[in-house]
Protein backbone atom coordinates (compact mmCIF):
# COMPACT_ATOMS: atom_id res chain seq x y z
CA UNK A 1 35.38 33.98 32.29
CA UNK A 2 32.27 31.79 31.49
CA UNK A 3 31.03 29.76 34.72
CA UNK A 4 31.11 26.21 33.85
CA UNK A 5 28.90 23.29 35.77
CA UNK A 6 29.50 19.67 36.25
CA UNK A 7 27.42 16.70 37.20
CA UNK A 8 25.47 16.50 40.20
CA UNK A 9 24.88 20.44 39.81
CA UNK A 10 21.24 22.01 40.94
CA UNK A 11 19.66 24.84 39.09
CA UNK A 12 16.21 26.34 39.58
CA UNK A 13 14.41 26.53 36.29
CA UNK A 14 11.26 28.06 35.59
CA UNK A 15 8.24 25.44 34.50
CA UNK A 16 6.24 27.77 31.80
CA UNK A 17 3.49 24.75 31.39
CA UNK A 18 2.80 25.29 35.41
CA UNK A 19 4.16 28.68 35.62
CA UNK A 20 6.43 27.89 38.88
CA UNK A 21 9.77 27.26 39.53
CA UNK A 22 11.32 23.55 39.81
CA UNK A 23 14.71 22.20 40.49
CA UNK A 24 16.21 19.70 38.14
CA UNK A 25 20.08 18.48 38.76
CA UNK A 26 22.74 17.76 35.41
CA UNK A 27 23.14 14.24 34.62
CA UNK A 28 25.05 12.09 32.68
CA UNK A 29 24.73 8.80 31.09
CA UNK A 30 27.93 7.21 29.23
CA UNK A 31 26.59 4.65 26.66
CA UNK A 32 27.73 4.63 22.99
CA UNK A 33 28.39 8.36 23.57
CA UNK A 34 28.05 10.71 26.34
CA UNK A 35 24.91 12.07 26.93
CA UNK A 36 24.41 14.94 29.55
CA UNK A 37 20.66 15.87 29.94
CA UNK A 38 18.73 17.49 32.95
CA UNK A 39 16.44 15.46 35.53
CA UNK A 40 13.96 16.65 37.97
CA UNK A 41 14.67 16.23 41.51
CA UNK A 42 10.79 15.64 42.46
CA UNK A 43 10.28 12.79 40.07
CA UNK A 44 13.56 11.97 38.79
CA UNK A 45 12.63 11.61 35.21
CA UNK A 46 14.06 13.37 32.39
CA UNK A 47 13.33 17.27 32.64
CA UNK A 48 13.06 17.60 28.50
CA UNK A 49 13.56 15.44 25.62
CA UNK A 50 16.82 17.88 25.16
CA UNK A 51 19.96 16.38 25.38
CA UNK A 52 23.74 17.30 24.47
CA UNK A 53 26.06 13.76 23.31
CA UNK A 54 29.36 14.18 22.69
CA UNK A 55 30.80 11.25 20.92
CA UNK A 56 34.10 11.00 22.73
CA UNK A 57 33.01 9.46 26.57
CA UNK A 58 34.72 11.27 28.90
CA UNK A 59 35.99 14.38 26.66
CA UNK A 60 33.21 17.01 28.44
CA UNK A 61 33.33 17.04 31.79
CA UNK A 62 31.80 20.44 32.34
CA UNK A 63 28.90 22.70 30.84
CA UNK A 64 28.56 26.17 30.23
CA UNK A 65 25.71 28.34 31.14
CA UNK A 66 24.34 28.25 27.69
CA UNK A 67 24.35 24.62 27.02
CA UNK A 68 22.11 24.34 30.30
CA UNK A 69 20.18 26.77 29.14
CA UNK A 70 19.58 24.50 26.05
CA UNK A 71 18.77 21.67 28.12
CA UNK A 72 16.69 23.41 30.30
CA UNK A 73 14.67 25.24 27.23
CA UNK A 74 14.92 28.42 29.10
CA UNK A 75 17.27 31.06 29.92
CA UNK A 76 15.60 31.21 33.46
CA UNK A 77 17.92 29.38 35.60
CA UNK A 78 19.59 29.70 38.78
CA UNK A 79 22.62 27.81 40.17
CA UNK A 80 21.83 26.40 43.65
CA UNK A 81 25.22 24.05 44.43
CA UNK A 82 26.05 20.87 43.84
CA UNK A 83 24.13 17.40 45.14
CA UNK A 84 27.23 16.97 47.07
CA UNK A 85 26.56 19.86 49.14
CA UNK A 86 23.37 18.26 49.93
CA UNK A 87 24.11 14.70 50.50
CA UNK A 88 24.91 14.21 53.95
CA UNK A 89 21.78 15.84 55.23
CA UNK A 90 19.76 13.56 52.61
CA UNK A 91 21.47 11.03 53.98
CA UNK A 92 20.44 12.38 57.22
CA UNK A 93 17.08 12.45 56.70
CA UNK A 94 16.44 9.37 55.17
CA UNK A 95 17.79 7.53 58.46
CA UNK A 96 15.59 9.19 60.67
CA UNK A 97 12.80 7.92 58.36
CA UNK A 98 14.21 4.68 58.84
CA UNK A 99 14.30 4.96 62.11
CA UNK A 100 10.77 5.37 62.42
């Protein structure tokens, strides 16, 4: 069985321009169609020009490990959760900068 990824999930993906690992998280954007596409977590923009639109919103829900290896345009990736898993302690942190 193929492992299958939804929005909001984290993957380590090698940068060949800077030859070094990043982290980008799968997004979606439902406009005209649905467009999933990767975004980096340091700057939030758009990881590639790459995207996969399916022109049925809300039909795909989940991505297999080859169509994130399309958007990510290598076959170097690593799952590493879900933002979810991550949130409160975001969260977290960002009130104790507050705080400050």
């Amino acid at each position: 069985m193929s492992k299958t990824y939804v929005v909001g999930d984290i993957f380590k993906v090698r940068d060949n321009a800077l030859q070094m690992d990043k982290f980008v998280v799968l997004t979606r954007a439902l406009m005209d169609a649905e467009h999933f596409f990767l975004v980096s977590v340091g700057s939030f923009e758009p990881w590639s020009e790459r995207t996969l639109t399916f022109e049925n919103r809300y039909e795909k829900t989940k991505l297999d490990e080859s169509e994130i290896q399309y958007l990510a345009n290598t076959s170097r990736i690593k799952h590493m959760g879900n933002m979810n898993d991550y949130r409160n302690k975001i969260v977290e942190i960002l009130d104790m900068k507050e705080a400050v």
